[in-house]
C-alpha atoms as a PDB file:
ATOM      1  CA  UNK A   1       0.000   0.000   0.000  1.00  0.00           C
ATOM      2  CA  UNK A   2       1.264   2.972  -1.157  1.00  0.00           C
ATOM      3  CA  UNK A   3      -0.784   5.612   1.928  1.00  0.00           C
ATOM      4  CA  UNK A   4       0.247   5.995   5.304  1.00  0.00           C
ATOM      5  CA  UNK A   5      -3.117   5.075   6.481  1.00  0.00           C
ATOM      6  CA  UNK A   6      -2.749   1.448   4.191  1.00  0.00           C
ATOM      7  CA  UNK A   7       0.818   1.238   5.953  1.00  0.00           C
ATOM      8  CA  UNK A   8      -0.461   1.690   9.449  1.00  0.00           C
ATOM      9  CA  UNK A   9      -3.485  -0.736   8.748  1.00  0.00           C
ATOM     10  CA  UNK A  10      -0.673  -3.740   7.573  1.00  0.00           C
ATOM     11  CA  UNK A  11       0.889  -2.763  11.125  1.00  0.00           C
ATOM     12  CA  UNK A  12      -1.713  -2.867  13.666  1.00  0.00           C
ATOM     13  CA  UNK A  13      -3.911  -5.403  11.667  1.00  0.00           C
ATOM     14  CA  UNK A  14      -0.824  -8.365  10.776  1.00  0.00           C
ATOM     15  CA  UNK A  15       2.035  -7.368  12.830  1.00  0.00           C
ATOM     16  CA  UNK A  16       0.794  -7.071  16.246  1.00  0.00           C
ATOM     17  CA  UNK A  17      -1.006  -9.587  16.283  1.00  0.00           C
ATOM     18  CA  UNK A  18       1.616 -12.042  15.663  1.00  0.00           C
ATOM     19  CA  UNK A  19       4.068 -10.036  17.493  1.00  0.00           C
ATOM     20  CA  UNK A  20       1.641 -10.645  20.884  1.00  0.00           C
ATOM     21  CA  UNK A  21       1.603 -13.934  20.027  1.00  0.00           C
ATOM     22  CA  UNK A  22       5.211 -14.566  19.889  1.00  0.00           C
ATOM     23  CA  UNK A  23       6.133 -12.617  22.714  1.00  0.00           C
ATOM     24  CA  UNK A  24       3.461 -12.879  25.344  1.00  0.00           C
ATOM     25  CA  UNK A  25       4.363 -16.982  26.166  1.00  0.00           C
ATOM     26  CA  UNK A  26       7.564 -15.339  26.547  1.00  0.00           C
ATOM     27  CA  UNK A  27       6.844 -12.864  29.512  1.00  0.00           C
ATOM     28  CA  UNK A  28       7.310 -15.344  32.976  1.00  0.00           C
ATOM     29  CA  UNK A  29       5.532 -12.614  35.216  1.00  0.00           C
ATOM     30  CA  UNK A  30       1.802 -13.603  34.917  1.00  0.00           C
ATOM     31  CA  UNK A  31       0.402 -10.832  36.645  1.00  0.00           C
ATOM     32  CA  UNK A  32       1.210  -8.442  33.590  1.00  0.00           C
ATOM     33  CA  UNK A  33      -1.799 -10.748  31.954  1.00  0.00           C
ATOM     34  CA  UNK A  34      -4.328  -9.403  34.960  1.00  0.00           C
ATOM     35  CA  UNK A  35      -6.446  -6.818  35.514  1.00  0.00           C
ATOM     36  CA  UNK A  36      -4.897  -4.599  37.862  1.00  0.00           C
ATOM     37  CA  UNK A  37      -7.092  -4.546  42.104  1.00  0.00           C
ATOM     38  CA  UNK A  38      -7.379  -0.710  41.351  1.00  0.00           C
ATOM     39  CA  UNK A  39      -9.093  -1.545  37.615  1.00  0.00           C
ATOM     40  CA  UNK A  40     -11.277  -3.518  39.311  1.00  0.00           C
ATOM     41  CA  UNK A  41     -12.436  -1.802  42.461  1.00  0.00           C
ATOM     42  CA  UNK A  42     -12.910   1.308  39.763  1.00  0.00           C
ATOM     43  CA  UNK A  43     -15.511  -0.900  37.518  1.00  0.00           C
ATOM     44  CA  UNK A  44     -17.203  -1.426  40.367  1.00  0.00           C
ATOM     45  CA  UNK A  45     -17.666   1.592  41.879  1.00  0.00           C
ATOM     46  CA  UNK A  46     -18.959   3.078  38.566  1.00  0.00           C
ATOM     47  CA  UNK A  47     -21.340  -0.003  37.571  1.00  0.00           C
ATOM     48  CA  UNK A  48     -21.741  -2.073  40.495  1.00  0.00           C
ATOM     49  CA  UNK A  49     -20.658  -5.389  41.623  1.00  0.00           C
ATOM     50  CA  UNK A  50     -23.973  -7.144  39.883  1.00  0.00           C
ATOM     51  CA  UNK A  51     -23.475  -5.488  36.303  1.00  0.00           C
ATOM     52  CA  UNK A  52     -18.977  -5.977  36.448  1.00  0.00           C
ATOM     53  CA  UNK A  53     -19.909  -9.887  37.081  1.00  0.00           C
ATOM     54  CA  UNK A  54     -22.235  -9.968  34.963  1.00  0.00           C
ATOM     55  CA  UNK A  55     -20.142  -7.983  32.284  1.00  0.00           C
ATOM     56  CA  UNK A  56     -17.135 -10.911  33.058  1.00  0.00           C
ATOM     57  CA  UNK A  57     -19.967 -13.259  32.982  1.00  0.00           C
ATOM     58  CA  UNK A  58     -20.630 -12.282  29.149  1.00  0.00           C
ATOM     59  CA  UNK A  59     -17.457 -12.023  27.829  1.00  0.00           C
ATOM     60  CA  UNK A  60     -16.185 -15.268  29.157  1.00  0.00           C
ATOM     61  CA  UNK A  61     -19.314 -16.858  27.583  1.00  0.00           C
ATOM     62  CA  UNK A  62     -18.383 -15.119  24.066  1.00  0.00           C
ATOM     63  CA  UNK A  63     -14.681 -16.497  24.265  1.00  0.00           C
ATOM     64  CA  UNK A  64     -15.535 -19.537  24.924  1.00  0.00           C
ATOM     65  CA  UNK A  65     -18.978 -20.010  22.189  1.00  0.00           C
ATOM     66  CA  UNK A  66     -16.651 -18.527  19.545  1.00  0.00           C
ATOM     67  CA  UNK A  67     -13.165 -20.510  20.215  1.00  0.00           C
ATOM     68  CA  UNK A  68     -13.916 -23.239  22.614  1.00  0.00           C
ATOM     69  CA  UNK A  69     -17.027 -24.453  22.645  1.00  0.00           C
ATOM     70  CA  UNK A  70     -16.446 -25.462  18.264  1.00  0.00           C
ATOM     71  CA  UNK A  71     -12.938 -27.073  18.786  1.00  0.00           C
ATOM     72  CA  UNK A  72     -11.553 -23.570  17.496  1.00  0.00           C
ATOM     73  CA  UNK A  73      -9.018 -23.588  20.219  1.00  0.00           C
ATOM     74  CA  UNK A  74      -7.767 -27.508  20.327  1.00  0.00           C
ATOM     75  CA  UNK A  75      -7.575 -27.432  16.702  1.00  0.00           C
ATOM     76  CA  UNK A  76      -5.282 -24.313  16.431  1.00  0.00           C
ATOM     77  CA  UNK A  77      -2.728 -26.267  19.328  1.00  0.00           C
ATOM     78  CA  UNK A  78      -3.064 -29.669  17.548  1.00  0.00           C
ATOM     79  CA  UNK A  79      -2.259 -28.005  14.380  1.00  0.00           C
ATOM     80  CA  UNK A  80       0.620 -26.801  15.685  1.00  0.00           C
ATOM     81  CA  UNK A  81       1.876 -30.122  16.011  1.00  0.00           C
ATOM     82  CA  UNK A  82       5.244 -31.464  18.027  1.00  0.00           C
ATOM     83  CA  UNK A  83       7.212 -28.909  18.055  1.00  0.00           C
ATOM     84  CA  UNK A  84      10.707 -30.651  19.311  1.00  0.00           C
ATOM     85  CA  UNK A  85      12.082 -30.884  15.770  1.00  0.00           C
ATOM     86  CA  UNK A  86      12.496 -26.840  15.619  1.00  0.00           C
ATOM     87  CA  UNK A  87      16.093 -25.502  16.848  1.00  0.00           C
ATOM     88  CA  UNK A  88      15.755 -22.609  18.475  1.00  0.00           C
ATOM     89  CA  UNK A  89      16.775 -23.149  21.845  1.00  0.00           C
ATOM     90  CA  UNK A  90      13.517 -24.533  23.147  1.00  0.00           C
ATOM     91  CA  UNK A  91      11.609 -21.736  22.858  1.00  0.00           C
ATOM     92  CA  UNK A  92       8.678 -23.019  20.687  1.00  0.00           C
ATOM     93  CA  UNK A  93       8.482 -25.963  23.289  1.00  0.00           C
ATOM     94  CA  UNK A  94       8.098 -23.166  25.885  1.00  0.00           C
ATOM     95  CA  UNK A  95       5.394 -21.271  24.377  1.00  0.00           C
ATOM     96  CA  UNK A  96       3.373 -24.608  23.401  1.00  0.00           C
ATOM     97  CA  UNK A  97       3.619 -25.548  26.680  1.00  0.00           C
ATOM     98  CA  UNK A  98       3.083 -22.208  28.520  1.00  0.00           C
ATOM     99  CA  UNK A  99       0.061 -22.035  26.063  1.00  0.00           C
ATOM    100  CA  UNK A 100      -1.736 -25.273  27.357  1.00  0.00           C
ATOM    101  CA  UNK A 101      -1.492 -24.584  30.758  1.00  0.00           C
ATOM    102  CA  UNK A 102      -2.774 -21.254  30.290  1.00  0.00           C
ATOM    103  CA  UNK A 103      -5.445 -22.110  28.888  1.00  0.00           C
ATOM    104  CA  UNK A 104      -6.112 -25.456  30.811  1.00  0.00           C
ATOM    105  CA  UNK A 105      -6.127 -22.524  33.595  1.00  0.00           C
ATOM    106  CA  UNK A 106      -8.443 -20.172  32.383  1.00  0.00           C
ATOM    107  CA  UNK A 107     -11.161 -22.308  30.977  1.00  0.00           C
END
């Protein structure tokens, strides 16, 4: 694309993506991956307790209808296949891995 506007679109639209996705399995410190105690007492304070759980309550529900619930999610890590064969110092085995248990975690 030959605009800045196209140029910025290939960035934040293909790049980022699979930037986060390399890098976050990367980052050991979990709680960079949470929703920061002050985030949360704020929510609640403006909407109250009943509308922030149900809120959570929603968007967990869309996650998992739209990549757990129709194999979305076990197909993408099975596709992905062993990856022991790839040298690179073990880092592909440590992002499969850290993936699985994060999700085996969260759902």
């Amino acid at each position: 694309m030959a605009s800045r506007f196209g140029s910025h679109l290939k960035v934040w639209f293909l790049l980022v993506p699979v930037l986060s996705i390399a890098v976050m399995p990367a980052i050991p410190e979990r709680s960079l991956f949470e929703v920061p105690e002050a985030e949360t007492h704020s929510l609640i304070a403006s909407v109250g307790q009943q509308r922030a759980d149900e809120a959570v309550r929603q968007a967990n529900e869309a996650f998992r209808h739209a990549f757990v619930d129709n194999g979305l999610l076990s197909r993408t890590l099975n596709a992905s296949g062993s990856v022991g064969g790839l040298n690179d110092g073990g880092f592909s085995t440590f992002a499969h891995t850290w993936t699985r248990k994060f999700l085996a975690a969260r759902l």
